[in-house]
N, C-alpha and C. Protein backbone atom coordinates (compact mmCIF):
# COMPACT_ATOMS: atom_id res chain seq x y z
N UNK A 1 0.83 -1.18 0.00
CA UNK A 1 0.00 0.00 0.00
C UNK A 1 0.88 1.25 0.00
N UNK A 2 0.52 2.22 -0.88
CA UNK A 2 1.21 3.30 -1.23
C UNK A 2 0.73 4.64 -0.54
N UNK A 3 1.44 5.23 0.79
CA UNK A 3 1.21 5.96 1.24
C UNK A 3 1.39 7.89 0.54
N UNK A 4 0.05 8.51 0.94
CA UNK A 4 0.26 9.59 0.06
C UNK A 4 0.93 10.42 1.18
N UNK A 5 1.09 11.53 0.30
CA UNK A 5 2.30 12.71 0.85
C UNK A 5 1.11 13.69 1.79
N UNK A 6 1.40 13.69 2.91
CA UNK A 6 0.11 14.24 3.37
C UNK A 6 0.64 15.78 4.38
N UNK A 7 2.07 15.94 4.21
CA UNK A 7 2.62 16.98 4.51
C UNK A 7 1.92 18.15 3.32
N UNK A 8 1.95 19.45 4.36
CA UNK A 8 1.10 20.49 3.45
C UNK A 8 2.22 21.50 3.59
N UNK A 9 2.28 22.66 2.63
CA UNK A 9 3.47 23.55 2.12
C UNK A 9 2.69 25.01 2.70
N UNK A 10 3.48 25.63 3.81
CA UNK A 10 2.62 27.00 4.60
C UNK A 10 4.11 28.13 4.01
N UNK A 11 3.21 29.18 4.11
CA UNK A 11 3.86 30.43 4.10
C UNK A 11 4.00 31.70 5.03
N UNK A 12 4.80 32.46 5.14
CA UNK A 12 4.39 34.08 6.17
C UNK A 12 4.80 34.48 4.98
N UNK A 13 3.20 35.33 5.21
CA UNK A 13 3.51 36.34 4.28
C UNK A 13 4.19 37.63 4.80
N UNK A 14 4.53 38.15 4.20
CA UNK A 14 5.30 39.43 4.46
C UNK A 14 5.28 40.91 3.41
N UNK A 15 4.55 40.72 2.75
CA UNK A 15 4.23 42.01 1.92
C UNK A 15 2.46 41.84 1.79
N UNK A 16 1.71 42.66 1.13
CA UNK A 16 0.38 42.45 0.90
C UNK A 16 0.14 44.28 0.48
N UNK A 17 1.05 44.47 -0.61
CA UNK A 17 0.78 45.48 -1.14
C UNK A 17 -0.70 45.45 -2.36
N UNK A 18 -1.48 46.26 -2.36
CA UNK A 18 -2.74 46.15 -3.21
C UNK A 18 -3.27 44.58 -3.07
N UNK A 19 -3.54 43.88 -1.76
CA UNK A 19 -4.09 42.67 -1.60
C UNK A 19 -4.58 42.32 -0.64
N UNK A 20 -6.17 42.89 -0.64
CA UNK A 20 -6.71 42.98 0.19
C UNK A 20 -6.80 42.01 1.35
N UNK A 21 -6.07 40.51 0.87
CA UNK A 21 -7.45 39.35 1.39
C UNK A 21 -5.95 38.73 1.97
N UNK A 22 -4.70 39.07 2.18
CA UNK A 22 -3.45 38.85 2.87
C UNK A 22 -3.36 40.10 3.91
N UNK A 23 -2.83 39.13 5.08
CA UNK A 23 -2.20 40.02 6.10
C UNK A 23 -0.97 39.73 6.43
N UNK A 24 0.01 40.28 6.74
CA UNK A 24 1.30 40.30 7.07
C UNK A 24 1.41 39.83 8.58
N UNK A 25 2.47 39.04 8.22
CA UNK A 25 2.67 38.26 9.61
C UNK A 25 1.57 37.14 9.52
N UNK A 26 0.75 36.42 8.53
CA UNK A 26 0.39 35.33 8.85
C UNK A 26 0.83 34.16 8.21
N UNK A 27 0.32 33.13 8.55
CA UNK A 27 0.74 32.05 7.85
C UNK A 27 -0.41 31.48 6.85
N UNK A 28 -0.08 30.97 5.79
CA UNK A 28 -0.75 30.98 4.51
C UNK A 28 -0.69 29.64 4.28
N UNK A 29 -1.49 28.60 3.57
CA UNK A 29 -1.42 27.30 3.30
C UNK A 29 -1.35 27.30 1.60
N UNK A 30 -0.41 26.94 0.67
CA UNK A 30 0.34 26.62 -0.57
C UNK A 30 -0.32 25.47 -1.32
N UNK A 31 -0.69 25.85 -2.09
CA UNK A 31 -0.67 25.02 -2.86
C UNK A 31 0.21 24.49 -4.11
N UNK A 32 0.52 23.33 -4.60
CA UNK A 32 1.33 23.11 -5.84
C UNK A 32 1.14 23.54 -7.02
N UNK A 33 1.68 24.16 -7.30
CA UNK A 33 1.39 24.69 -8.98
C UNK A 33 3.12 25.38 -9.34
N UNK A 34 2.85 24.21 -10.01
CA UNK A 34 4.84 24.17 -10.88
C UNK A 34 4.58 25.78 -11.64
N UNK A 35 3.43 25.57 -12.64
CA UNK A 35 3.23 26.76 -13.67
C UNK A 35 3.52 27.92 -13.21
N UNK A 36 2.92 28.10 -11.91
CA UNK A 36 2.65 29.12 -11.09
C UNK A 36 4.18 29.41 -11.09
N UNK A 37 4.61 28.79 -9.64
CA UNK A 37 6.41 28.81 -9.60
C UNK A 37 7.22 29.06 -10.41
N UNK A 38 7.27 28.95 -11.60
CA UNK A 38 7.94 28.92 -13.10
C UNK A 38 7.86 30.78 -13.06
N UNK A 39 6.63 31.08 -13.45
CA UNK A 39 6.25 32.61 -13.53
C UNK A 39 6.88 33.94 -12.07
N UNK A 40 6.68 33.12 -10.95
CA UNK A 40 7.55 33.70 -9.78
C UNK A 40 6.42 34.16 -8.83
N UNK A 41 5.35 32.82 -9.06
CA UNK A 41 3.97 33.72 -8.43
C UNK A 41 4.11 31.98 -7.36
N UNK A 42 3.07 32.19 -6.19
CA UNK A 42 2.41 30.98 -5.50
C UNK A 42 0.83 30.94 -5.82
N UNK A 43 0.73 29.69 -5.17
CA UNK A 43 -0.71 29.48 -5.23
C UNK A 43 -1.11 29.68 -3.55
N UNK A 44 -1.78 30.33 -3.55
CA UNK A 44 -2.15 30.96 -1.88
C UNK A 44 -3.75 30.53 -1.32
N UNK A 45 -3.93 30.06 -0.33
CA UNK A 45 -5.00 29.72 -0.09
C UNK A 45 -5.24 30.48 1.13
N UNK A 46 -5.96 32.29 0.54
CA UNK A 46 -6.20 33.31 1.21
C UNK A 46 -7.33 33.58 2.09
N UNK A 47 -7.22 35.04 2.44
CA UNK A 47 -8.71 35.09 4.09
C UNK A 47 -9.79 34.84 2.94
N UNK A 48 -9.83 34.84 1.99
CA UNK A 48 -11.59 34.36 1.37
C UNK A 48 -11.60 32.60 0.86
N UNK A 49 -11.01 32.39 1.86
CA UNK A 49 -11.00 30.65 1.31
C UNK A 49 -10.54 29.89 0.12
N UNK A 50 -10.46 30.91 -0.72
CA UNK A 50 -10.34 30.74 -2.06
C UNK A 50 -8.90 30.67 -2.35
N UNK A 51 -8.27 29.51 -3.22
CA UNK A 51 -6.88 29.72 -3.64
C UNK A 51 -6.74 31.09 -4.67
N UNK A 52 -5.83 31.81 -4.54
CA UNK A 52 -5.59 32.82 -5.59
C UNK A 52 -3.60 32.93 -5.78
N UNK A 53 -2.95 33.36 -6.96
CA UNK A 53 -1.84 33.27 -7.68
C UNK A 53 -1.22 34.86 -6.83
N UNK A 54 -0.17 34.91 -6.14
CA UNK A 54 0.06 35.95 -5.22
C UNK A 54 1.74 36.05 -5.97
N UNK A 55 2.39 37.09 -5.60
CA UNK A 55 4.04 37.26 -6.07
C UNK A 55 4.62 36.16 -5.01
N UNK A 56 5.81 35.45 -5.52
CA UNK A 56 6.33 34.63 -4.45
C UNK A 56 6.88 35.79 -3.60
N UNK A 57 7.05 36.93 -3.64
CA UNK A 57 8.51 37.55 -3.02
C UNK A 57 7.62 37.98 -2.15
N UNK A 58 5.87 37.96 -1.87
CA UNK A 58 5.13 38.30 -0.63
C UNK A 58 5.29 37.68 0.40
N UNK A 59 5.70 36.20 0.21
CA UNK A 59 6.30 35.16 0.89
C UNK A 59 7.40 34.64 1.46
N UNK A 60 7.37 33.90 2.73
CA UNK A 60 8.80 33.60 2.73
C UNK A 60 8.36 31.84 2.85
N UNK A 61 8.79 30.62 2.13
CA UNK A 61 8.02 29.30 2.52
C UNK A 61 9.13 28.37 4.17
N UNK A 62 7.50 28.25 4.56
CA UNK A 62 8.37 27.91 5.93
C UNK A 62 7.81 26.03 6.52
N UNK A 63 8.57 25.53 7.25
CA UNK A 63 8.02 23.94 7.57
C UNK A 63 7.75 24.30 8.62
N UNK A 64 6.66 23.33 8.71
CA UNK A 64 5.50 23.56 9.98
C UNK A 64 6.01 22.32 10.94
N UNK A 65 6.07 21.80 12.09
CA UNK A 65 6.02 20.80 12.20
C UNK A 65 4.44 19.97 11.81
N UNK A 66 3.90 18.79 12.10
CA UNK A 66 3.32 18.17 11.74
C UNK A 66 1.78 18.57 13.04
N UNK A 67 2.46 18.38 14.15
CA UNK A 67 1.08 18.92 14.93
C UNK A 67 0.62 20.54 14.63
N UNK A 68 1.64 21.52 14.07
CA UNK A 68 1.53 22.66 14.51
C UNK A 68 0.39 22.43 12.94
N UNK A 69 0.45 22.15 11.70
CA UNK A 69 -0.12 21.59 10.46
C UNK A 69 -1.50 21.60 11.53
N UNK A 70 -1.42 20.49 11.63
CA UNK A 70 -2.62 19.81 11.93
C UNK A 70 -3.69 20.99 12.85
N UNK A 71 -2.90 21.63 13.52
CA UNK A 71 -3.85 22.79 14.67
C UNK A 71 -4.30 24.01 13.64
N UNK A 72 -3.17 24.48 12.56
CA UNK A 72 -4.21 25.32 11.58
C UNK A 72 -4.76 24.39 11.06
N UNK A 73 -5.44 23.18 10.11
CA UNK A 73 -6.02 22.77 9.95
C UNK A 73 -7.36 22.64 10.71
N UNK A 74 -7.34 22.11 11.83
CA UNK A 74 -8.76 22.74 12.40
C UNK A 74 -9.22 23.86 12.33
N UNK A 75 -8.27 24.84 12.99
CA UNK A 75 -8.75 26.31 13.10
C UNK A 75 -9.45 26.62 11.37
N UNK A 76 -8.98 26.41 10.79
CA UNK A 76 -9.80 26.05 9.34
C UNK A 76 -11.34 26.38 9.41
């Protein structure tokens, strides 16, 4: 049985110039998108729930441990 990758990719953001729906100083949950990365953008899963394409350089990408994951996940 083939276990999936169930580690998730978080961010602090740190800029949120003209963007309404980011705040500075939080932590952000990532999504994968190579395309995205290629261009120099993330995939951001922002305060409206909604994933949206943000500058990477708003970001800094950081590892969560695995419980600290799991506690934003509830707060969710």
């Amino acid at each position: 049985m083939i276990q999936e990758k169930t580690e998730k990719m978080f961010a602090l953001c740190v800029e949120n110039k003209d963007c309404d729906d980011l705040e500075k100083r939080k932590i952000y949950q990532i999504l994968p998108d190579e395309k995205a990365t290629k261009e120099g953008y993330l995939r951001v899963v922002d305060e409206s729930g909604e994933d949206y394409l943000y500058p990477e350089s708003y970001f800094i990408i950081i590892q969560l441990p695995h419980k600290a994951q799991k506690a934003l996940q509830l707060a969710s």
